[in-house]
Protein backbone atom coordinates (compact mmCIF):
# COMPACT_ATOMS: atom_id res chain seq x y z
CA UNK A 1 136.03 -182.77 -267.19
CA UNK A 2 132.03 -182.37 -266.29
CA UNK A 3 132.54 -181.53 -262.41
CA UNK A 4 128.62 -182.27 -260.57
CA UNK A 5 129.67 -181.31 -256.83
CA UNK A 6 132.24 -179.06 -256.89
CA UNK A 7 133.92 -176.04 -259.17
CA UNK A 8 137.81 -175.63 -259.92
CA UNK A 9 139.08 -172.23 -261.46
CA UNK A 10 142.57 -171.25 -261.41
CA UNK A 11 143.55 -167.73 -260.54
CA UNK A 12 147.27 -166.67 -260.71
CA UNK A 13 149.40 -169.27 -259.14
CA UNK A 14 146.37 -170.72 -256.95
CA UNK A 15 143.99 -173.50 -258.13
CA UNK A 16 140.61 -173.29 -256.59
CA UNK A 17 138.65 -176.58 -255.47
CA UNK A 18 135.18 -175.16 -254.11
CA UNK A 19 132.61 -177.92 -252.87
CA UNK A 20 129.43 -177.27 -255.22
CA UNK A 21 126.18 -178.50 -252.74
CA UNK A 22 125.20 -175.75 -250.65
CA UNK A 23 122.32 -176.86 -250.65
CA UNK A 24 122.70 -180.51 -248.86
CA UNK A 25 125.56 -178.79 -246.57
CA UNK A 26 128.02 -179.86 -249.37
CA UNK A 27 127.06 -183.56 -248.19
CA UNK A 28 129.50 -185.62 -249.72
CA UNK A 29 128.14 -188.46 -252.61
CA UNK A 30 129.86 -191.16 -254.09
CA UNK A 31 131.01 -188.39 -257.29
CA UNK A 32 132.83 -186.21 -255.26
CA UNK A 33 136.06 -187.90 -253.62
CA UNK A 34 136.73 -188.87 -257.53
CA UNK A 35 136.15 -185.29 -258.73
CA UNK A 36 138.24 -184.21 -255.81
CA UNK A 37 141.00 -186.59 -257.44
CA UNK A 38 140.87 -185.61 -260.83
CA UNK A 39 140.76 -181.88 -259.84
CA UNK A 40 143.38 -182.04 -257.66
CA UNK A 41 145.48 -184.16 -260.94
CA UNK A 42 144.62 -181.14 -262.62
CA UNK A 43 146.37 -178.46 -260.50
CA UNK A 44 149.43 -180.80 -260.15
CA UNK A 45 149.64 -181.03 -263.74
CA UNK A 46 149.53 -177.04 -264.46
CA UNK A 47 153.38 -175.91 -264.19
CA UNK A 48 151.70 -172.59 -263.53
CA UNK A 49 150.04 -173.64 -259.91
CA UNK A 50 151.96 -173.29 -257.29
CA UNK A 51 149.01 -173.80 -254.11
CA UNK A 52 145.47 -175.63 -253.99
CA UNK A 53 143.03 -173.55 -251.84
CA UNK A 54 139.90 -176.14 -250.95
CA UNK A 55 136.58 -174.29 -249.61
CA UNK A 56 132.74 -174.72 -249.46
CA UNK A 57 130.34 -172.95 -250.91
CA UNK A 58 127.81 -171.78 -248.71
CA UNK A 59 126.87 -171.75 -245.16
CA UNK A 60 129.83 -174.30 -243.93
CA UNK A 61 132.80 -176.16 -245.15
CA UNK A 62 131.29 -179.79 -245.76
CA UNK A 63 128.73 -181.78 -243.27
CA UNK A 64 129.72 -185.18 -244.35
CA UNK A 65 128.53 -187.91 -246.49
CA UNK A 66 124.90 -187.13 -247.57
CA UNK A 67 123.30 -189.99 -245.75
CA UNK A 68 119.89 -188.51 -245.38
CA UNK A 69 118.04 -191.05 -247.88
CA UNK A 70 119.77 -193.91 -247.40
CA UNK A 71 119.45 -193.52 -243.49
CA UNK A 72 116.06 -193.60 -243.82
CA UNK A 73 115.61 -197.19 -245.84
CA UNK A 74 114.46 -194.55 -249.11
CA UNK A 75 116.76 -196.76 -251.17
CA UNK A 76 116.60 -200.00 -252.27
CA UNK A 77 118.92 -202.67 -253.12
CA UNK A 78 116.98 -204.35 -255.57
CA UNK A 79 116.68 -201.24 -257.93
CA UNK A 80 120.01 -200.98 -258.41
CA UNK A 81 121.80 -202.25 -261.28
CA UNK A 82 123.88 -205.24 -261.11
CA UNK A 83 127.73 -204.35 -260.19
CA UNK A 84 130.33 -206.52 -259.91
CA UNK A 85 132.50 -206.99 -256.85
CA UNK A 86 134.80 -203.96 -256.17
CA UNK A 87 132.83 -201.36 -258.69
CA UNK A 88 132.20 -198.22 -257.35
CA UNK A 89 128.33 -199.55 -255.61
CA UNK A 90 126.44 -196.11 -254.81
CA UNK A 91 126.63 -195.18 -251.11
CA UNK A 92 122.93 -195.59 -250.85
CA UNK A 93 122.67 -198.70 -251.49
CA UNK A 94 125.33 -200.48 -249.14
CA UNK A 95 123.96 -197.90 -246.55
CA UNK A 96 120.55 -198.89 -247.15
CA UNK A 97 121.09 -202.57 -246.90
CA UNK A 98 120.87 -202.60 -242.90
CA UNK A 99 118.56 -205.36 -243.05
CA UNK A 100 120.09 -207.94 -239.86
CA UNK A 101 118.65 -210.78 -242.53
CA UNK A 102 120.21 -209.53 -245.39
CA UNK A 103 123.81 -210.29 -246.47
CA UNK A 104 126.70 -207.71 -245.74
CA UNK A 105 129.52 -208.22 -247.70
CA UNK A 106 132.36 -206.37 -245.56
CA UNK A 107 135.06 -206.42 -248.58
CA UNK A 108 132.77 -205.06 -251.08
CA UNK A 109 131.77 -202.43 -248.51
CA UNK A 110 135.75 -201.86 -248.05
CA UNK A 111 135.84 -201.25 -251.64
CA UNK A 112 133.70 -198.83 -252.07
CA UNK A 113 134.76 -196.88 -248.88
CA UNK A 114 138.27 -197.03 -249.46
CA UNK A 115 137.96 -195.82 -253.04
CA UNK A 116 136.40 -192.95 -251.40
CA UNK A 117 139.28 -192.25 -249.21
CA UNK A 118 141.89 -192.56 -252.13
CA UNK A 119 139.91 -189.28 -252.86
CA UNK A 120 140.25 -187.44 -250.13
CA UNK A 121 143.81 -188.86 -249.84
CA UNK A 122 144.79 -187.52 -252.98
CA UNK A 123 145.27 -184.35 -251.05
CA UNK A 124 147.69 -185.41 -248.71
CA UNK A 125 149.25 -186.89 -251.96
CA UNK A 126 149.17 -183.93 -254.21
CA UNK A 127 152.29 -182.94 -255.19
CA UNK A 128 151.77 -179.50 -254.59
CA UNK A 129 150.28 -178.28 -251.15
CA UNK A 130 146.51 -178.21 -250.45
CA UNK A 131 145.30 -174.97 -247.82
CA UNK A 132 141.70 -175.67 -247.09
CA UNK A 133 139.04 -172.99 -245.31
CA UNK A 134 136.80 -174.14 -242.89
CA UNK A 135 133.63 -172.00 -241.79
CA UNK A 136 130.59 -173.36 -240.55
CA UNK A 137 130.83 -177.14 -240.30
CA UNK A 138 133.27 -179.57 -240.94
CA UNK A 139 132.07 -182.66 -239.29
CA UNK A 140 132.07 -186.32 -239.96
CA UNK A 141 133.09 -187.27 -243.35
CA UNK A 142 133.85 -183.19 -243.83
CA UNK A 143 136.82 -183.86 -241.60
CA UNK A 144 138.53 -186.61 -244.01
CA UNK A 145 138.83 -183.71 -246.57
CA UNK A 146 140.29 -181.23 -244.02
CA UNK A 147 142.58 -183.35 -242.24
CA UNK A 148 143.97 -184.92 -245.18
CA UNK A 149 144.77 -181.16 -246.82
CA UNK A 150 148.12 -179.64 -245.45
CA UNK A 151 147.34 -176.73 -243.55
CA UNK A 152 143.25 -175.86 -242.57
CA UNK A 153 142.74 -172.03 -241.99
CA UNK A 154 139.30 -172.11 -239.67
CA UNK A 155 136.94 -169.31 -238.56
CA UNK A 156 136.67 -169.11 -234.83
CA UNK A 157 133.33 -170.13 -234.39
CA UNK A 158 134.01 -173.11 -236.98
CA UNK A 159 132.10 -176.53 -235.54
CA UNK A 160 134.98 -179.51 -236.42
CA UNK A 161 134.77 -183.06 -234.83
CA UNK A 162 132.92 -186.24 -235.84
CA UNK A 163 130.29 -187.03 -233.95
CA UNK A 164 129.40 -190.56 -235.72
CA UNK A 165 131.82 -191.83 -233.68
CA UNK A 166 129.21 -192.12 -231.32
CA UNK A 167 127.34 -194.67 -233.21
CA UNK A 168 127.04 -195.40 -237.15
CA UNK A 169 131.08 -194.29 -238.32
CA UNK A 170 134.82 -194.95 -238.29
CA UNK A 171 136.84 -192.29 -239.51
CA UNK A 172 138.39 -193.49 -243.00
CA UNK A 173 141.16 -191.38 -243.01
CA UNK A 174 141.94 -191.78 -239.20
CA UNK A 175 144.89 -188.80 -239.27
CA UNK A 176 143.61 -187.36 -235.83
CA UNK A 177 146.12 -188.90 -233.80
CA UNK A 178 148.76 -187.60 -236.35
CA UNK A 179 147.23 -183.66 -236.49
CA UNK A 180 146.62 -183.49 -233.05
CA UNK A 181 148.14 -186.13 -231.32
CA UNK A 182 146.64 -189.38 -228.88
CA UNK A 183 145.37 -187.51 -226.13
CA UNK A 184 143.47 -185.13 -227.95
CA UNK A 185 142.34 -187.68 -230.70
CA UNK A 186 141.13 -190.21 -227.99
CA UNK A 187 139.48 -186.93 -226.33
CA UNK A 188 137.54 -186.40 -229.78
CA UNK A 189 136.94 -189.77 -230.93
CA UNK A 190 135.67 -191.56 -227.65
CA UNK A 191 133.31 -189.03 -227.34
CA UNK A 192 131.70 -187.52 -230.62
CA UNK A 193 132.57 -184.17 -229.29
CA UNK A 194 133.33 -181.37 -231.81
CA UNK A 195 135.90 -178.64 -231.14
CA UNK A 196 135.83 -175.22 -232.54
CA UNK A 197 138.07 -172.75 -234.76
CA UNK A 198 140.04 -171.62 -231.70
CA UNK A 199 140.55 -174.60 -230.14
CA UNK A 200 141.98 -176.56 -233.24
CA UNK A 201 144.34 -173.47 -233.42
CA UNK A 202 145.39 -173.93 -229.82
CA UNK A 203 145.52 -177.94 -230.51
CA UNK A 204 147.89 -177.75 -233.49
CA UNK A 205 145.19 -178.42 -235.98
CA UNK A 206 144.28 -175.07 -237.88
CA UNK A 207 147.81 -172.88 -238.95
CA UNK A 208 145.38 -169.89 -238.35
CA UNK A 209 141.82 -169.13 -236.49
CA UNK A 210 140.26 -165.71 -237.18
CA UNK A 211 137.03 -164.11 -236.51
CA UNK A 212 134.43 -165.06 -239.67
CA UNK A 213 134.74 -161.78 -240.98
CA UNK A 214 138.22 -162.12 -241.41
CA UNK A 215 138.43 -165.82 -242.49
CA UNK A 216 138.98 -164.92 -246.14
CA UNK A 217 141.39 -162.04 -245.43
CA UNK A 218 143.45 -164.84 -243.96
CA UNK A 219 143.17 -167.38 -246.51
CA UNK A 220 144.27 -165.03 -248.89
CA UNK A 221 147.14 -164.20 -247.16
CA UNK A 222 148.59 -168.00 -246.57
CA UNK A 223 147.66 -168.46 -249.58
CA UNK A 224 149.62 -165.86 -251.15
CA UNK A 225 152.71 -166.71 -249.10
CA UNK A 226 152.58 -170.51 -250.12
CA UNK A 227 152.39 -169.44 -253.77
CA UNK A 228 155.56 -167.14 -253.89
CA UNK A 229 157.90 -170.61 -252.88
CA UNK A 230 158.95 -172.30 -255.99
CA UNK A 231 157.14 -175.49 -256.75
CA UNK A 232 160.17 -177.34 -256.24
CA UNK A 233 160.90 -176.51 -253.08
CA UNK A 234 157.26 -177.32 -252.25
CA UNK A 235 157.16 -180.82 -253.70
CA UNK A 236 160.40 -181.41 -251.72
CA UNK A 237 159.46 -180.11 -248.51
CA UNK A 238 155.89 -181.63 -248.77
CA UNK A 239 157.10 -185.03 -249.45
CA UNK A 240 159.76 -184.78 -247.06
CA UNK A 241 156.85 -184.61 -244.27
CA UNK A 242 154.74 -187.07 -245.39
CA UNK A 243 157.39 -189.40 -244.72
CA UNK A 244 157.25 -189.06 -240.75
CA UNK A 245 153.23 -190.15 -241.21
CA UNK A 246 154.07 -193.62 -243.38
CA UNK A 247 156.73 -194.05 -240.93
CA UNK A 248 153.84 -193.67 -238.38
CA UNK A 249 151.76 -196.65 -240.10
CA UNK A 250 149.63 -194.78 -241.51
CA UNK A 251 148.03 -196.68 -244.34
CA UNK A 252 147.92 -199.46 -242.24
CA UNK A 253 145.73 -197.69 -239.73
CA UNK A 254 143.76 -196.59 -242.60
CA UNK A 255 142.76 -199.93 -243.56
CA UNK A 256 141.81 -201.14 -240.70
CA UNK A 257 139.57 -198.31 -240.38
CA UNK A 258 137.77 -198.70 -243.36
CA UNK A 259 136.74 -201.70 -242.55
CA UNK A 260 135.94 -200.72 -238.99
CA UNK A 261 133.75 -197.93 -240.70
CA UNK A 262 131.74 -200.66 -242.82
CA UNK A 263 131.45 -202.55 -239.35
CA UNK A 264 130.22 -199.77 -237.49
CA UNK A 265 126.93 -199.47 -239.65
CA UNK A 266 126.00 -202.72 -238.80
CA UNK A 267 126.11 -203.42 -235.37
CA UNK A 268 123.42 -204.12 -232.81
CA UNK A 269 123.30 -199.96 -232.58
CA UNK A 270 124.10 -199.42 -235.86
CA UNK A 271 120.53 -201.20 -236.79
CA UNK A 272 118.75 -199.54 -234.48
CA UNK A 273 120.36 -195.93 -235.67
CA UNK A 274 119.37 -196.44 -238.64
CA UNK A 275 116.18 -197.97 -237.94
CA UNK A 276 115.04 -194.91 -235.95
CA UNK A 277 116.41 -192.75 -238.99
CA UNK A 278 113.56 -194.89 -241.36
CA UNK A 279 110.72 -194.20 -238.39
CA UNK A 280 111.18 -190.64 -237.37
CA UNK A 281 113.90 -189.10 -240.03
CA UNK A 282 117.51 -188.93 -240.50
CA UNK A 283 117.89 -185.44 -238.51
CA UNK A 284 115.94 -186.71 -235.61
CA UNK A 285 117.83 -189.66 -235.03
CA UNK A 286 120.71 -187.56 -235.16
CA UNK A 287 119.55 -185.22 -232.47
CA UNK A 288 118.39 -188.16 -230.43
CA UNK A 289 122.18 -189.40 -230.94
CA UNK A 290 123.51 -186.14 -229.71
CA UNK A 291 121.26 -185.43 -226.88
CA UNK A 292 122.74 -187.16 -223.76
CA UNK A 293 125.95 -185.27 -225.12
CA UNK A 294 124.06 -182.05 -224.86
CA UNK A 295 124.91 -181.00 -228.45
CA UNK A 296 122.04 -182.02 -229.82
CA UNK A 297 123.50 -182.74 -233.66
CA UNK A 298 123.05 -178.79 -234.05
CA UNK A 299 125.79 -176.59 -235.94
CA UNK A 300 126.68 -173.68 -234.14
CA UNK A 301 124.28 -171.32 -235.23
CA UNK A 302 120.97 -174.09 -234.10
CA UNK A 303 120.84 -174.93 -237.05
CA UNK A 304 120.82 -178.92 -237.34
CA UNK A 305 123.75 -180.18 -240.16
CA UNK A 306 122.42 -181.15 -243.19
CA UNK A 307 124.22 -184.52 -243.44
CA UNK A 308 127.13 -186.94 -242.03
């Protein structure tokens, strides 16, 4: 298994899923939520795993899909090679294809998307149970990953939210409501606002919120605890949860909002987002996006996310 955006090591009873792209803010591409599958298929197939620890190399957890080209109109349709309907199309290209003239085809878009999140899903449907650490950002398409892994261990100062909800995205995975309940998720979504480390602890969505310093001290530790349960008892009690959220309606929420996702990048605003993105640049657009919200697109640390 050739692995382009990520690394997977096993060490002891933990298998190790580390997002490979520091340097694009390990922006998610159309390879990853498929290596993501196959790695986590790989851990569940290892009698010797017990726990899969997912983690980002570099200066923050993931910054979402890697939209920076295709925002800015630097791909075109017509150079890619002819695909039939439903084969995996490359992100660019459906992203690029903004054009109000042009034709949108919203079930080939839902094809594409939703194969993406039957990656990140295939956390939530591991057998065995996925502990993710988040440091730095986890925003937009970051957050699929994340929320879909069992239990998120977060540094304090940790940015998390998805702020294309404010123009341009849908959340595919749409499991905010179900980690941190309608209030909060309403709170989150009709807004674009981000949260940090401390408050996803206090709002149910991290197990644990530490200090940077200590994040991997932490990890460590939960993930040494999971790991001493037999894998038995894990499958059991892991699919004995996941039961509540299908009860909940889950994948039908998730359809509808992959196809709400495909709609959102091409409405009147969508256009004009992306538009703007061709004219002045991907990260402006962004930080005219975030302005009026007085975040400004920027991580924590001023420091504007590499991608969405």
């Amino acid at each position: 298994m050739a692995l382009t955006t990520m690394r997977y090591d096993v060490d002891g009873r933990i298998a190790r899923i580390t997002l490979d792209r520091p340097e694009r803010g390990n922006g998610i591409t159309l390879d990853m939520p498929r290596e993501l599958a196959e790695c986590v298929e790989r851990a569940n197939l290892d009698p010797g795993v017990h726990v899969i620890a997912l983690s980002g190399a570099g200066s923050g957890f993931c910054g979402g899909y890697d939209l920076v080209e295709s925002a800015e109109g630097k791909v075109d349709p017509s150079d890619a090679d002819p695909a039939p309907p439903g084969s995996p199309v490359d992100l660019g290209v459906v992203a690029a294809n903004h054009d109000p003239s042009a034709v949108w085809d919203p079930v080939t878009d839902y094809q594409m998307m939703s194969r993406n999140l039957r990656g990140f899903m295939s956390l939530f449907h591991s057998d065995k149970p996925v502990v993710v650490k988040v440091h730095g950002y986890c925003i937009a398409g970051g957050t699929d990953m994340a929320l879909c892994s069992d239990l998120i261990v977060a540094a304090e100062d940790a940015k998390i939210g998805y702020p294309p909800a404010r123009v341009w995205g849908v959340p595919t995975s749409m499991l905010w409501a179900h980690r941190v309940g309608l209030e909060r998720a309403r709170r989150l979504l009709l807004t674009g606002d981000s949260i940090d480390g401390r408050t996803a602890k206090e709002w149910g969505l991290a197990s644990e919120a530490v200090p940077a310093d200590e994040l991997d001290a932490c990890f460590e530790d939960l993930l040494a605890r999971v790991a001493r349960v037999p894998i038995n008892q894990l499958v059991m009690h892991k699919l004995a949860i996941n039961q509540a959220l299908f009860a909940q309606g889950l994948h039908a929420t998730q359809m509808l909002s992959v196809f709400m996702d495909g709609i959102a990048r091409h409405t009147p605003e969508g256009y004009a987002f992306q538009a703007r993105a061709a004219e002045a640049g991907f990260k402006q657009a962004v930080r005219e996006r975030d302005e009026p919200f007085g975040d400004f697109g920027l991580s924590r640390t001023g420091t504007p996310a590499p991608a969405e």
